[in-house]
PDB file of N, CA and C in Angstrom:
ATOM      1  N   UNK A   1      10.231  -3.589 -43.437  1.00  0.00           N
ATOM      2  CA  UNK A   1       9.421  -4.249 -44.440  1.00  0.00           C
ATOM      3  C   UNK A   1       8.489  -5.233 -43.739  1.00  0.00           C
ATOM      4  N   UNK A   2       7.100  -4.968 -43.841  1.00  0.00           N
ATOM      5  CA  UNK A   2       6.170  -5.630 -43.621  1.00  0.00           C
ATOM      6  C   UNK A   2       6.490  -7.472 -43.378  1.00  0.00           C
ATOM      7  N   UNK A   3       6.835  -7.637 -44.693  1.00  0.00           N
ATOM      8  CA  UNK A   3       6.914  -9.008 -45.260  1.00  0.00           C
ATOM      9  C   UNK A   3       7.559  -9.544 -44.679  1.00  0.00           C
ATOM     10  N   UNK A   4       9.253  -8.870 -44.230  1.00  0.00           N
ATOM     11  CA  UNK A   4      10.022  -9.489 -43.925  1.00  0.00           C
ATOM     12  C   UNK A   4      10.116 -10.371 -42.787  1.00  0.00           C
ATOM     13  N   UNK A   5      10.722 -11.417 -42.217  1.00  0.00           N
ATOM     14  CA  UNK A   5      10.865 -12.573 -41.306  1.00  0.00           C
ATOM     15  C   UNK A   5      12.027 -12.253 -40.829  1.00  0.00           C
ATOM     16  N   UNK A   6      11.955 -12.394 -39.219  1.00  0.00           N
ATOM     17  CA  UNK A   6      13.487 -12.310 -38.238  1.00  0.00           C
ATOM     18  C   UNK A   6      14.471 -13.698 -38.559  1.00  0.00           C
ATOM     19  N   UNK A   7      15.209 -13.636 -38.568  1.00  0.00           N
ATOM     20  CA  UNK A   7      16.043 -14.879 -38.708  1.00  0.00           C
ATOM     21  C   UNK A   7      16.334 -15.956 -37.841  1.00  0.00           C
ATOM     22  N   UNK A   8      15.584 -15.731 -37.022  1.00  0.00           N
ATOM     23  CA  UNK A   8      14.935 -16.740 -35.377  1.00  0.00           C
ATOM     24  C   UNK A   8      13.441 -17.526 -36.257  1.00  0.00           C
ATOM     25  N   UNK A   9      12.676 -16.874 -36.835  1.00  0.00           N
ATOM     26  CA  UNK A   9      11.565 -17.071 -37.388  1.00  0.00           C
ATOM     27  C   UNK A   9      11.945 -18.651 -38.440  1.00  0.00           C
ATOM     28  N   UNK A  10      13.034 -17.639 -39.736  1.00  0.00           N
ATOM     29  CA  UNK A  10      13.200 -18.274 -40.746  1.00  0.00           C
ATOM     30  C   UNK A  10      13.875 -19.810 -40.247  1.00  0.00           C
ATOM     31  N   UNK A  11      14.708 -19.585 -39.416  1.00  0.00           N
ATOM     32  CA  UNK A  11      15.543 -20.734 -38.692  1.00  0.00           C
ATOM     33  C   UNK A  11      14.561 -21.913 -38.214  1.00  0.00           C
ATOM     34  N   UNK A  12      13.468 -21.286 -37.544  1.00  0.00           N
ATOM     35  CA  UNK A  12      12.681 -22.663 -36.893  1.00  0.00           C
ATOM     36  C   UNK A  12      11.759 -23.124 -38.276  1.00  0.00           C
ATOM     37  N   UNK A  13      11.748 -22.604 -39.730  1.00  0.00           N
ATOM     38  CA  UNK A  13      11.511 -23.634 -40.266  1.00  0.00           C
ATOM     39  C   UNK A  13      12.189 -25.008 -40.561  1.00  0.00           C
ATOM     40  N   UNK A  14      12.849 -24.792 -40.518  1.00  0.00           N
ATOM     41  CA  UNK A  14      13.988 -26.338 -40.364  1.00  0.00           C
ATOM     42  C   UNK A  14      14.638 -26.994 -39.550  1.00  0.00           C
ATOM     43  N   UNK A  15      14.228 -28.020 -39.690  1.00  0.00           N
ATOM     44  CA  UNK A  15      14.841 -29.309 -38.303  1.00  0.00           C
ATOM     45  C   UNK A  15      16.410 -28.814 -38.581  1.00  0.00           C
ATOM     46  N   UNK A  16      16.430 -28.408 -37.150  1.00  0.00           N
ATOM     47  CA  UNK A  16      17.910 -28.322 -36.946  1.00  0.00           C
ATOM     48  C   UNK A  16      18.476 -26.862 -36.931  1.00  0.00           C
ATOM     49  N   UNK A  17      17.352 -26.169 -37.716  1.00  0.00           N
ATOM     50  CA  UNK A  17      18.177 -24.586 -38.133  1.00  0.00           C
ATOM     51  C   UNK A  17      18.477 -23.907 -36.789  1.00  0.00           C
ATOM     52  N   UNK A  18      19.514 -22.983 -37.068  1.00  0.00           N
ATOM     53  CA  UNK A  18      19.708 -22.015 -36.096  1.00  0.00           C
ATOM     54  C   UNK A  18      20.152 -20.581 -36.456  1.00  0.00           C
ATOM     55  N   UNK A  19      19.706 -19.964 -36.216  1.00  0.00           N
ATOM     56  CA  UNK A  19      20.043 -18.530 -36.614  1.00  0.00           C
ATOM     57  C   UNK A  19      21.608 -17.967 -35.770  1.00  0.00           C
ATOM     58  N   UNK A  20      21.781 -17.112 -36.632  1.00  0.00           N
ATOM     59  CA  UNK A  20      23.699 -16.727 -35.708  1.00  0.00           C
ATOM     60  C   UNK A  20      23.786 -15.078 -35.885  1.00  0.00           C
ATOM     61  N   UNK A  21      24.525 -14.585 -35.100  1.00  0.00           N
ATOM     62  CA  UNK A  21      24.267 -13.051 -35.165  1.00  0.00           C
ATOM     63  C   UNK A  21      25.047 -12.252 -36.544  1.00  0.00           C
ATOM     64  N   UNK A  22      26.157 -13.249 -36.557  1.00  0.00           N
ATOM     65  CA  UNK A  22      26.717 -12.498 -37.914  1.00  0.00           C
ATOM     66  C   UNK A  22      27.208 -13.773 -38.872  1.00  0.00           C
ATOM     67  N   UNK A  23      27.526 -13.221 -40.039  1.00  0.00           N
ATOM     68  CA  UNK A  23      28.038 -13.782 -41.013  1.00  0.00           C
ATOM     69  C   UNK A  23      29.423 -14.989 -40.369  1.00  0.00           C
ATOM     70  N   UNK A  24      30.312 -14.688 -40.166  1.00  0.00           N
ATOM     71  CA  UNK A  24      31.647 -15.356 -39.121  1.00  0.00           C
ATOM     72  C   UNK A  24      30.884 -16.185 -38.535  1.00  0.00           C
ATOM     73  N   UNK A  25      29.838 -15.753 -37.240  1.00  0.00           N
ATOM     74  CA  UNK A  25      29.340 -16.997 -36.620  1.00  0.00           C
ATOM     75  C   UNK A  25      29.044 -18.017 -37.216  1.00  0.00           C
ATOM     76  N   UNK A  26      28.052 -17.619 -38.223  1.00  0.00           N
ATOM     77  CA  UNK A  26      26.801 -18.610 -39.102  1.00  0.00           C
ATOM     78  C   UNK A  26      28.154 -19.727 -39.987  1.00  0.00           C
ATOM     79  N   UNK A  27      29.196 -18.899 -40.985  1.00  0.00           N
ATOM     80  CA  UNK A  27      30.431 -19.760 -41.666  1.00  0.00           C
ATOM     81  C   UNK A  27      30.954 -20.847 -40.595  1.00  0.00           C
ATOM     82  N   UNK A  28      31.388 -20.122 -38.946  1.00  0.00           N
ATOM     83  CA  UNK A  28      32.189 -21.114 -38.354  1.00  0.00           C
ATOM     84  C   UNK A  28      30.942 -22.455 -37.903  1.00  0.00           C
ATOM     85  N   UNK A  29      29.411 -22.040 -37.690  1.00  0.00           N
ATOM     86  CA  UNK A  29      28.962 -23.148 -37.152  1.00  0.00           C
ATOM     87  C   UNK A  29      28.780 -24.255 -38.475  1.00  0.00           C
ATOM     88  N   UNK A  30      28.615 -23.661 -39.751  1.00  0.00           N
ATOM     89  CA  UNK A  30      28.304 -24.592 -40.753  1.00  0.00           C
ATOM     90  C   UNK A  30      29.242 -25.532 -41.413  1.00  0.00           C
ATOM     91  N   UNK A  31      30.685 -24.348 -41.253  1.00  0.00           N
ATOM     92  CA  UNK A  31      31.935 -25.025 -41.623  1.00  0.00           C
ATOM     93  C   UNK A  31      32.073 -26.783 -40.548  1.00  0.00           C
ATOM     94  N   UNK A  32      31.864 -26.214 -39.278  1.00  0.00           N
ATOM     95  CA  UNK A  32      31.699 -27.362 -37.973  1.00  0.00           C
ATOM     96  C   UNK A  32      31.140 -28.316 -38.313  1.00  0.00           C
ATOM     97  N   UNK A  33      29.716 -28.039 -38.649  1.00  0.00           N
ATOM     98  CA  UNK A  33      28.580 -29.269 -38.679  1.00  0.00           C
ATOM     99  C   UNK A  33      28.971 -30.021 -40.184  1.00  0.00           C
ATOM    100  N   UNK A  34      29.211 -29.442 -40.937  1.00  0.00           N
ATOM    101  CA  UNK A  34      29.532 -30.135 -42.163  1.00  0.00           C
ATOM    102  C   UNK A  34      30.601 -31.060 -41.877  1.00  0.00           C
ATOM    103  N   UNK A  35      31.587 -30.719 -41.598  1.00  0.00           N
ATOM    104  CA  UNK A  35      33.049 -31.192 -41.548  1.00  0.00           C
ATOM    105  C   UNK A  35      32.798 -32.524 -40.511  1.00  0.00           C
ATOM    106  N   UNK A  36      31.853 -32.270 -39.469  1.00  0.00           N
ATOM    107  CA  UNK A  36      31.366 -33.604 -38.487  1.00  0.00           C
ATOM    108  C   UNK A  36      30.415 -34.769 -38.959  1.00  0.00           C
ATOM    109  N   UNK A  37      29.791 -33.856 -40.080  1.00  0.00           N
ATOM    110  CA  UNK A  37      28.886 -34.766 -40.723  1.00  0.00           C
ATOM    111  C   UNK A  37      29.547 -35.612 -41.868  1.00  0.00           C
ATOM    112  N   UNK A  38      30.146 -34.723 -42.719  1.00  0.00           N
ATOM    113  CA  UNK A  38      30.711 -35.368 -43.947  1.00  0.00           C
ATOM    114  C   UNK A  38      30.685 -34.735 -44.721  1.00  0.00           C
ATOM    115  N   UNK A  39      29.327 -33.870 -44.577  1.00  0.00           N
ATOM    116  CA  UNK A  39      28.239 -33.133 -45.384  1.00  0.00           C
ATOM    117  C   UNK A  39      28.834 -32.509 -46.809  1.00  0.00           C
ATOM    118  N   UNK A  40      28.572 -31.575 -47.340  1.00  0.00           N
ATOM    119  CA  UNK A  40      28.789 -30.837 -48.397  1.00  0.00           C
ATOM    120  C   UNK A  40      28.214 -29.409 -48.071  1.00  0.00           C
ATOM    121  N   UNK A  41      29.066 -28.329 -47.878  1.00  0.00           N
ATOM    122  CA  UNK A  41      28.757 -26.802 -47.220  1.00  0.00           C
ATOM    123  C   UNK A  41      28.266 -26.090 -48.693  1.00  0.00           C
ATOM    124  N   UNK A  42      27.030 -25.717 -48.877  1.00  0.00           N
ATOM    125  CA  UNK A  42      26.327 -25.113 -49.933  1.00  0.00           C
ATOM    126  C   UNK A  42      25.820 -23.644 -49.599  1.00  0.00           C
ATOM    127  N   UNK A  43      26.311 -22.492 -49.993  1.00  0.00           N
ATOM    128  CA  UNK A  43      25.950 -21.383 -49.346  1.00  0.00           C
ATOM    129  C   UNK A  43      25.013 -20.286 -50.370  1.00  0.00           C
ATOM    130  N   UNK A  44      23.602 -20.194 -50.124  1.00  0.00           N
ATOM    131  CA  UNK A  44      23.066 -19.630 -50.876  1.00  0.00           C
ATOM    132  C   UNK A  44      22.754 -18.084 -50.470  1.00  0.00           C
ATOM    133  N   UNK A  45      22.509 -17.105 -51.668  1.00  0.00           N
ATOM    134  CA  UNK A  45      22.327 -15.919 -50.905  1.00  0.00           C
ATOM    135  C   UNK A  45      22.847 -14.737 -52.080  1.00  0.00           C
ATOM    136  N   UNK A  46      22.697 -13.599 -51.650  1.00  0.00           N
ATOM    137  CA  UNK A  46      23.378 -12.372 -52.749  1.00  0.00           C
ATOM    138  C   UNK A  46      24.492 -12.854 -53.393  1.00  0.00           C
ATOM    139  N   UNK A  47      24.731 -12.086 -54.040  1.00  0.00           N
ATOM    140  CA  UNK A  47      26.452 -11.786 -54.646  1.00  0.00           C
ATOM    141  C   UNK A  47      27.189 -11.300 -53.514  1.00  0.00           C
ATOM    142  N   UNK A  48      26.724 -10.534 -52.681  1.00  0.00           N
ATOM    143  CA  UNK A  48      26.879  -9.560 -51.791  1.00  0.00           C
ATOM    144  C   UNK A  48      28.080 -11.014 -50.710  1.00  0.00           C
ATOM    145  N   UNK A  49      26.913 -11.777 -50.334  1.00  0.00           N
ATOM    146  CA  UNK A  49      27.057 -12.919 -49.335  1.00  0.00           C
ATOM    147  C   UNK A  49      28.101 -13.462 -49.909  1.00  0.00           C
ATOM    148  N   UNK A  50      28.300 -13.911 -51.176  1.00  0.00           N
ATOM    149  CA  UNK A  50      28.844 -15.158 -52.021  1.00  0.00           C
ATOM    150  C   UNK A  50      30.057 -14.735 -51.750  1.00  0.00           C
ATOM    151  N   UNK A  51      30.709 -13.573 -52.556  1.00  0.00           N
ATOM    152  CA  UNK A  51      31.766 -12.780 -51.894  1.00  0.00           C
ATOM    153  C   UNK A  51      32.252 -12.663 -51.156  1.00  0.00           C
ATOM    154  N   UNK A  52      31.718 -12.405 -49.617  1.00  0.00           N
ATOM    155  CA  UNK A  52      31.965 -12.123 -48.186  1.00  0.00           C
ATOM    156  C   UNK A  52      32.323 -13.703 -48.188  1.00  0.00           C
ATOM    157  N   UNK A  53      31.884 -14.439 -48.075  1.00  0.00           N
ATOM    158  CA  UNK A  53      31.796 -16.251 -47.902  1.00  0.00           C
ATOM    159  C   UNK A  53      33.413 -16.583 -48.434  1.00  0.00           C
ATOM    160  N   UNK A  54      33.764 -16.317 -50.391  1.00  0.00           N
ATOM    161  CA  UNK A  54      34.578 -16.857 -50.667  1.00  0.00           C
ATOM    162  C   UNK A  54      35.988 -16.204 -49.933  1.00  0.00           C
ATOM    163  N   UNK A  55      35.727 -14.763 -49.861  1.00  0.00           N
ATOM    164  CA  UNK A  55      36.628 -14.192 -49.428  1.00  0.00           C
ATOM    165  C   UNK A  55      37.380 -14.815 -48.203  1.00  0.00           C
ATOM    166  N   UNK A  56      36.363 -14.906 -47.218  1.00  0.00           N
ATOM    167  CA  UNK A  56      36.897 -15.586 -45.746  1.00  0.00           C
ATOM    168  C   UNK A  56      37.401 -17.291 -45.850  1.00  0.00           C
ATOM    169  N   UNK A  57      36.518 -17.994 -46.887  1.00  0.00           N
ATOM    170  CA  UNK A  57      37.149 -18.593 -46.751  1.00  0.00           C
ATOM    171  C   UNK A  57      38.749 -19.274 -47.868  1.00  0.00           C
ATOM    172  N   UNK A  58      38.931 -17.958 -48.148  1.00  0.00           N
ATOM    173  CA  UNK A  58      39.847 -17.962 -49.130  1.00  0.00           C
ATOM    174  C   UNK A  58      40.033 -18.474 -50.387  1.00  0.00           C
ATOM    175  N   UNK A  59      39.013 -18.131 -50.711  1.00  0.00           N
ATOM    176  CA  UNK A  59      38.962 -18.307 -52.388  1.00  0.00           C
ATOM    177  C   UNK A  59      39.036 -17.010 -53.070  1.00  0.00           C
TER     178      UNK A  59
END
């Protein structure tokens, strides 16, 4: 798809972003940074994603 953006691309719009090769990576670095920050882990994306997400992390 023409339109579409690599996820190296989408990542350097945001201070700080980083792109990860899979789903597992991307959960364990966000689960990390949140948990160091204080933060609040907000995961947006398909049904598809939402699923895969609650599943692993056991919901």
């Amino acid at each position: 798809d023409p339109r579409a953006r690599s996820a190296q691309s989408l990542a350097a719009l945001f201070p700080g972003g980083q792109a990860q090769p899979d789903l597992p990576a991307a959960l364990e670095l966000a689960r990390r940074k949140a948990k160091e920050s204080g933060a609040l882990l907000v995961v947006a994306g398909s049904f598809y994603l939402a699923g895969e997400v609650l599943d692993r992390v056991g919901i």
